[in-house]
C-alpha atoms as a PDB file:
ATOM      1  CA  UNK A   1      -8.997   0.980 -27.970  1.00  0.00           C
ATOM      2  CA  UNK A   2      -7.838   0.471 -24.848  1.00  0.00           C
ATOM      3  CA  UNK A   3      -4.778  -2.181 -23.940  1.00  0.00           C
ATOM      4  CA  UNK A   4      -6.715  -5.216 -21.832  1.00  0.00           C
ATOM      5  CA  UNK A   5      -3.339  -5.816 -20.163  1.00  0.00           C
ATOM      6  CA  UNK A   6      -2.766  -2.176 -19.015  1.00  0.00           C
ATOM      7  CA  UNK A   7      -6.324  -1.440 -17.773  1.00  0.00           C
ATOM      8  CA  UNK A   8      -7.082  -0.742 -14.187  1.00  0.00           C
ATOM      9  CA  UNK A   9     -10.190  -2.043 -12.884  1.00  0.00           C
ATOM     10  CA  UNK A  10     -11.976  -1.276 -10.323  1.00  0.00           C
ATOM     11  CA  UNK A  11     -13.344  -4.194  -8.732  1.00  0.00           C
ATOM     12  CA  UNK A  12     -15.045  -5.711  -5.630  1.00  0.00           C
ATOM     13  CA  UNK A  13     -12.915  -6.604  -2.432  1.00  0.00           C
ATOM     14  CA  UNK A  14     -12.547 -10.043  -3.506  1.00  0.00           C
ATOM     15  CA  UNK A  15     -14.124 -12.833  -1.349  1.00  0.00           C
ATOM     16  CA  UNK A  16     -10.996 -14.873  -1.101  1.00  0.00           C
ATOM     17  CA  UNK A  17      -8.835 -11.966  -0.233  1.00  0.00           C
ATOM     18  CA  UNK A  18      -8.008 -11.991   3.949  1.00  0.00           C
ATOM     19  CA  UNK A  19      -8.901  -8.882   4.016  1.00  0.00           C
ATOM     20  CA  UNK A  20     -12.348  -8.728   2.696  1.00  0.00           C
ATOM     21  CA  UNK A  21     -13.712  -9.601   6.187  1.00  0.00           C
ATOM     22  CA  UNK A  22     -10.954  -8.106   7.998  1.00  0.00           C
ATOM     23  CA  UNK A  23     -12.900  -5.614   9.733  1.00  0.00           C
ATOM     24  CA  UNK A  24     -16.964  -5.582  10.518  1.00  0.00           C
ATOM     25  CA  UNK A  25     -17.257  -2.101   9.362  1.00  0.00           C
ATOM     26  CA  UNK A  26     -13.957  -0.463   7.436  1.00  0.00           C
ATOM     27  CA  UNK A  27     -14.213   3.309   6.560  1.00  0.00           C
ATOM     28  CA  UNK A  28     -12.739   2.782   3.588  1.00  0.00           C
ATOM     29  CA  UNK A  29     -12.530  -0.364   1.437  1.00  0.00           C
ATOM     30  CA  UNK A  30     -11.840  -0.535  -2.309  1.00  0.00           C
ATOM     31  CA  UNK A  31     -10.162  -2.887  -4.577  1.00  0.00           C
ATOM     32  CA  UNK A  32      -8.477  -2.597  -8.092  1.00  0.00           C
ATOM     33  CA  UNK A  33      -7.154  -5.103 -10.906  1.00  0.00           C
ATOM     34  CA  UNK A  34      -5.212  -5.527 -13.498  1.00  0.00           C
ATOM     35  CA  UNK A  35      -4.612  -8.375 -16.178  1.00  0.00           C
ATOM     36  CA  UNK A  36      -1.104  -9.748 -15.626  1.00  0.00           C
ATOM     37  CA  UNK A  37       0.570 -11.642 -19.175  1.00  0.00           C
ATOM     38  CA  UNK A  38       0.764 -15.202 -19.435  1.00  0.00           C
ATOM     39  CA  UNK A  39       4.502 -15.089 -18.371  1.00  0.00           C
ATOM     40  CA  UNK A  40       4.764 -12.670 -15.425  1.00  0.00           C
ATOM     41  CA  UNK A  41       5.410 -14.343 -12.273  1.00  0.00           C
ATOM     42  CA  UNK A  42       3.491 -15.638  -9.687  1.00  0.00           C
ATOM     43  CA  UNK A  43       4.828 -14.549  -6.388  1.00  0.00           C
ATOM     44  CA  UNK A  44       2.679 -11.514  -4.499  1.00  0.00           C
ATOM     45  CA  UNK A  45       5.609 -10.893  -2.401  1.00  0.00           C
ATOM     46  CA  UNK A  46       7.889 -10.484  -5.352  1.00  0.00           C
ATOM     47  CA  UNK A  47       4.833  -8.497  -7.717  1.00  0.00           C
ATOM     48  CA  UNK A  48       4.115  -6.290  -4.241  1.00  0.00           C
ATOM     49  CA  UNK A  49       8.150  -5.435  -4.042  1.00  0.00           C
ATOM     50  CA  UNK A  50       8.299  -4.378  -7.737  1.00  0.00           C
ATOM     51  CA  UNK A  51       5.187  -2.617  -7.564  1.00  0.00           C
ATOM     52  CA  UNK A  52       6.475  -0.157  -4.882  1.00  0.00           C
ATOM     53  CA  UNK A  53       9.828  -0.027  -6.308  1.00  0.00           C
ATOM     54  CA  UNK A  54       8.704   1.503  -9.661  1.00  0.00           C
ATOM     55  CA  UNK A  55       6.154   3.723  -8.504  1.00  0.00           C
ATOM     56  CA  UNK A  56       6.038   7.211 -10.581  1.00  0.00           C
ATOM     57  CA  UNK A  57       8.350  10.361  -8.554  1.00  0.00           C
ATOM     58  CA  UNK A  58       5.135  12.318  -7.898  1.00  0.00           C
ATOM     59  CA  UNK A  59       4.292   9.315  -6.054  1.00  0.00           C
ATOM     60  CA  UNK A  60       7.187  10.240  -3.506  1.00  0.00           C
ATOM     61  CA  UNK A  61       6.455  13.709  -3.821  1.00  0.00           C
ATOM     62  CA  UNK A  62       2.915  13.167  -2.863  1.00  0.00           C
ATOM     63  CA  UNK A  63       4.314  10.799   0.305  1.00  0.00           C
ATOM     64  CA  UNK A  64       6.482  14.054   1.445  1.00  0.00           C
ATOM     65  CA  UNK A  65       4.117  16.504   1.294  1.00  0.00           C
ATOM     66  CA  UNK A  66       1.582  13.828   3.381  1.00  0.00           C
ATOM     67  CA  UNK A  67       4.779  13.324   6.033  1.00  0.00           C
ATOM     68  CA  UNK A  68       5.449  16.833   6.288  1.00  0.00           C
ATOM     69  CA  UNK A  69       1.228  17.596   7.282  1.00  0.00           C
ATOM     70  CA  UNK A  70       0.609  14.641   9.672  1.00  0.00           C
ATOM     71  CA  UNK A  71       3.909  14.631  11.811  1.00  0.00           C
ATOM     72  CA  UNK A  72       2.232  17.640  13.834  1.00  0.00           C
ATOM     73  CA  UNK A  73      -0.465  15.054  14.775  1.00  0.00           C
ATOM     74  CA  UNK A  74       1.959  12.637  15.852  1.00  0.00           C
ATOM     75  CA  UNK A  75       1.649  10.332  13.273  1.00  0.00           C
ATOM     76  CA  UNK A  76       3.783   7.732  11.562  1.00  0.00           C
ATOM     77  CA  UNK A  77       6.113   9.176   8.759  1.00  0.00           C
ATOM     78  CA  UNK A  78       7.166   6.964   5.590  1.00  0.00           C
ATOM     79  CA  UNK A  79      10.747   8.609   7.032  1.00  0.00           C
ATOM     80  CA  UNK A  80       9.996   7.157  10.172  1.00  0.00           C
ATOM     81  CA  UNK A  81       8.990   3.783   9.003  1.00  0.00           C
ATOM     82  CA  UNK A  82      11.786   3.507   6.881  1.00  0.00           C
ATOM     83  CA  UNK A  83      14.302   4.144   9.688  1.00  0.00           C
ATOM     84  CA  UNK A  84      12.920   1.326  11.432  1.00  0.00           C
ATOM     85  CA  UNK A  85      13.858  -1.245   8.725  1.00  0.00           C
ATOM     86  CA  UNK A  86      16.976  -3.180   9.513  1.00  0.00           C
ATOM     87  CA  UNK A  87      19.086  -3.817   6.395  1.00  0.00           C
ATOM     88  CA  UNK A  88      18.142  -7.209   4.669  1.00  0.00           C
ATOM     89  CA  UNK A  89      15.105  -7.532   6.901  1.00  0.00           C
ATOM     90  CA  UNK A  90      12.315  -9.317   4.923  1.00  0.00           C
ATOM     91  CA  UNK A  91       9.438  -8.537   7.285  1.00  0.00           C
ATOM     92  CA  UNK A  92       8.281  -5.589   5.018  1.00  0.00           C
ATOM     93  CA  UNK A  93       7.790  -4.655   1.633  1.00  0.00           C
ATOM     94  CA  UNK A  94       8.389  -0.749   1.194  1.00  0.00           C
ATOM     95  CA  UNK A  95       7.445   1.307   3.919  1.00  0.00           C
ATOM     96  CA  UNK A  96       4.549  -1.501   5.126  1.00  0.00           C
ATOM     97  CA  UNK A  97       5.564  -3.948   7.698  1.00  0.00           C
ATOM     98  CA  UNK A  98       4.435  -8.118   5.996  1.00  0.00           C
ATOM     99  CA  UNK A  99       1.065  -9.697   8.324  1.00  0.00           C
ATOM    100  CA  UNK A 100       0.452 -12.742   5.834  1.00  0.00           C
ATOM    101  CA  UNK A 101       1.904 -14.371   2.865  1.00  0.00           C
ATOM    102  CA  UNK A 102       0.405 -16.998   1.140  1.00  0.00           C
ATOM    103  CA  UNK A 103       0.965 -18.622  -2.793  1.00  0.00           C
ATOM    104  CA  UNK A 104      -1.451 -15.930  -4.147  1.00  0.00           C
ATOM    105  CA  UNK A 105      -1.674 -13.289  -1.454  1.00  0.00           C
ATOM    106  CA  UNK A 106       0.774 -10.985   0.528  1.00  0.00           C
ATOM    107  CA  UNK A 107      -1.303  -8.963   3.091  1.00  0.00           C
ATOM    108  CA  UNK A 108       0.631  -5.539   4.399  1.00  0.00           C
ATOM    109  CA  UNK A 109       0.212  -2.777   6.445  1.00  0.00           C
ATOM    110  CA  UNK A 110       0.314  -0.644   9.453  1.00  0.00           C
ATOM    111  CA  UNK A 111      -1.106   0.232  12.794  1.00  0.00           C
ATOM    112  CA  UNK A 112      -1.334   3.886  13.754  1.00  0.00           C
ATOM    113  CA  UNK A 113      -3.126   5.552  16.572  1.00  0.00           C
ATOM    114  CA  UNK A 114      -5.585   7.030  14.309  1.00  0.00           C
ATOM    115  CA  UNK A 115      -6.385   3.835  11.925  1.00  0.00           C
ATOM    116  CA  UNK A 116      -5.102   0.295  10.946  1.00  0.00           C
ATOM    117  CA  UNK A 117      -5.041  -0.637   7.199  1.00  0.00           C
ATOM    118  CA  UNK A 118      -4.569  -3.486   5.514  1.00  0.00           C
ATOM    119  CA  UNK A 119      -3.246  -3.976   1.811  1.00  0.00           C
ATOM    120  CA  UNK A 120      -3.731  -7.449  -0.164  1.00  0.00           C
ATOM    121  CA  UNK A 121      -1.862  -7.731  -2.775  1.00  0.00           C
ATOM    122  CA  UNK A 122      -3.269 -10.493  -4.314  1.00  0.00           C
ATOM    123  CA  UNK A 123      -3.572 -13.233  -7.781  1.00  0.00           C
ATOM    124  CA  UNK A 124      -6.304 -14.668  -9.086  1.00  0.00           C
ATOM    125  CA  UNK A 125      -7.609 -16.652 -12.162  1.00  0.00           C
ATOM    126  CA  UNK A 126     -11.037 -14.732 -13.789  1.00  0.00           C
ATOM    127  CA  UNK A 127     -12.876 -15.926 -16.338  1.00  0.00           C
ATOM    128  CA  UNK A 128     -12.687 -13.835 -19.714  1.00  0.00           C
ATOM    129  CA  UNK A 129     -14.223 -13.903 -23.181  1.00  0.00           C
ATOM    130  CA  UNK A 130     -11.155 -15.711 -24.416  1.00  0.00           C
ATOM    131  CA  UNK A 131     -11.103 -17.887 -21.622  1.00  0.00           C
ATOM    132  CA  UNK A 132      -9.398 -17.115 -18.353  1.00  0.00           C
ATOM    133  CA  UNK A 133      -6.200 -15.093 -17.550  1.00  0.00           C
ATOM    134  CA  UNK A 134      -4.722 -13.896 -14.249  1.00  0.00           C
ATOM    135  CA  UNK A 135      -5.082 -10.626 -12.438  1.00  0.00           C
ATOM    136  CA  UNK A 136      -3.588  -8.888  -9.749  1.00  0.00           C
ATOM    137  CA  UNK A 137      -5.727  -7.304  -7.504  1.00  0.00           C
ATOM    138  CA  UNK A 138      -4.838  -4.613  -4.920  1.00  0.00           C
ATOM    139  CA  UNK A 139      -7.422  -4.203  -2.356  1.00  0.00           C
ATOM    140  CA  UNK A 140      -7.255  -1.824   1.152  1.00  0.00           C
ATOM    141  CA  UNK A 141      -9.256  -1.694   3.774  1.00  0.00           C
ATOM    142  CA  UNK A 142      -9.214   0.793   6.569  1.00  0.00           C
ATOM    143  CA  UNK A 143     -10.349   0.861  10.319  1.00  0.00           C
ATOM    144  CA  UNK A 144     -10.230   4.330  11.917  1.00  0.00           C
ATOM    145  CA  UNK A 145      -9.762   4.708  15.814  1.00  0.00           C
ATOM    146  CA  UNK A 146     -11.195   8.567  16.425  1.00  0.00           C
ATOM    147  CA  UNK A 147     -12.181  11.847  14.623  1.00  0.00           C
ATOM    148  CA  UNK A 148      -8.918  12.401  13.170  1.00  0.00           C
ATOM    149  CA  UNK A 149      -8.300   8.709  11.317  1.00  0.00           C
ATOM    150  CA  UNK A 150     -11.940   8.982   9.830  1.00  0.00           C
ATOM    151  CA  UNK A 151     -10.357  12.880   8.505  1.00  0.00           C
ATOM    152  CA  UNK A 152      -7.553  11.305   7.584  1.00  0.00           C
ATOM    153  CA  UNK A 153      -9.416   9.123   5.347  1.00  0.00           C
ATOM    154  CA  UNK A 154     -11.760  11.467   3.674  1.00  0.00           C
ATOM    155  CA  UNK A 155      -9.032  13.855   2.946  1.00  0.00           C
ATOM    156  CA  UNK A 156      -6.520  11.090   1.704  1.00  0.00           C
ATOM    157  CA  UNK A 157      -8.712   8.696  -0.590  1.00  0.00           C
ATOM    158  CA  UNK A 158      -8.943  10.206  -3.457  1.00  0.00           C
ATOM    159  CA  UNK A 159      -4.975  10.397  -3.990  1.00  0.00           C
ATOM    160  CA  UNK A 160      -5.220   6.986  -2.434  1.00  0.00           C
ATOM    161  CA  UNK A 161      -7.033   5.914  -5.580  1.00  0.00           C
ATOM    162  CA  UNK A 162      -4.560   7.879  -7.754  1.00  0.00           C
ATOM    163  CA  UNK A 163      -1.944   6.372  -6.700  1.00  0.00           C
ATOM    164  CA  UNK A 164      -3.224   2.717  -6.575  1.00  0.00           C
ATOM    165  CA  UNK A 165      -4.393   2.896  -9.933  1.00  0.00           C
ATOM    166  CA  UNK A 166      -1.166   4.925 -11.137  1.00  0.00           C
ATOM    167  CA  UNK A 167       0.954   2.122  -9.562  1.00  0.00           C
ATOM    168  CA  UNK A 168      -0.731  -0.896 -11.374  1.00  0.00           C
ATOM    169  CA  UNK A 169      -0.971   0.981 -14.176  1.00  0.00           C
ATOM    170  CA  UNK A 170       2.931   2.010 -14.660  1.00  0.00           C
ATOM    171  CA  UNK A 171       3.986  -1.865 -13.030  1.00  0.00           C
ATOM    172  CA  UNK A 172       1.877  -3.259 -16.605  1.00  0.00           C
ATOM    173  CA  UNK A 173       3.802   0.141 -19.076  1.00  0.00           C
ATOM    174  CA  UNK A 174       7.397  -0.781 -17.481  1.00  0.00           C
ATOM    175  CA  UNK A 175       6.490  -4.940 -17.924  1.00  0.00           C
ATOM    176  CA  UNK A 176       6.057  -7.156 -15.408  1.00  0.00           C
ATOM    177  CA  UNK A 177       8.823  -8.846 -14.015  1.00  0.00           C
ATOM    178  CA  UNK A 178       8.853 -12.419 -15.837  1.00  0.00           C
ATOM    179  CA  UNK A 179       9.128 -16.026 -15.258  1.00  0.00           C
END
């Protein structure tokens, strides 16, 4: 039987996310959740930080073999984004530069000449059998610019998935950070 707190969802883009009418039309828009304990904390920013911090190693290899195909096109690197970051700077989480913060939602991304994406990390309160509980929910949507964003984006969302659903998946296995 599966565990109800390490089960990945996938889910509609939630209505009170800002992202779920970020753009009239995104090419790509999805949305997964996970049941957080009782005790985990409540911070996106701080739940966003660890969830990139503990991501699995094929994660990274996965992000170097995607740097080392679009740099031809002129795109942004994780390399290059990461070079970028002053030390201490709190204006981005990872690799993905901080638009919005609120008390349950961090909204990050990036702007590239071939798309601009958007990822809410966000908490909410869902009604269950046994009452209700609280969920994180990751949700992304994507606006492509030309040919080679909307490419981009077919060849890239199905290891976009992988890794979203890997990510929440080993965040609930390690435990998450507590109150």
């Amino acid at each position: 039987m599966p565990d109800a707190n390490r089960s990945v969802l996938s889910v509609a883009l939630p209505a009170e996310s800002g992202v779920a009418r970020l753009y009239d039309a995104p090419d790509l828009a999805d949305a997964y959740a996970i049941r957080l304990p009782d005790n985990a904390i409540d911070d996106p920013e701080l739940l966003a930080r660890f969830l990139f911090a503990h991501q699995a190693k094929w994660v990274a290899k996965l992000l170097g073999l995607r740097d080392a195909l679009v740099t031809r096109f002129g795109l942004k690197t994780s390399k290059e984004l990461r070079a970028a970051i002053s030390p201490g700077a709190r204006d981005r989480v990872d690799i993905f530069r901080i638009y919005t913060r609120s008390a349950r939602e961090i909204i990050l991304g990036e702007n590239d000449s071939h798309l601009d994406f958007r990822l809410s990390v966000l908490q909410q309160t869902r009604d269950t059998r046994e009452g209700s509980a609280r969920y994180l929910t990751l949700s992304t949507v994507v606006q492509c610019h030309n040919g080679l964003g909307r490419f981009y984006i077919v060849a890239i969302a199905p290891f976009h998935r992988l890794v979203v659903r890997s990510t929440l998946r080993r965040a609930a296995l390690i435990g998450w950070p507590t109150i």
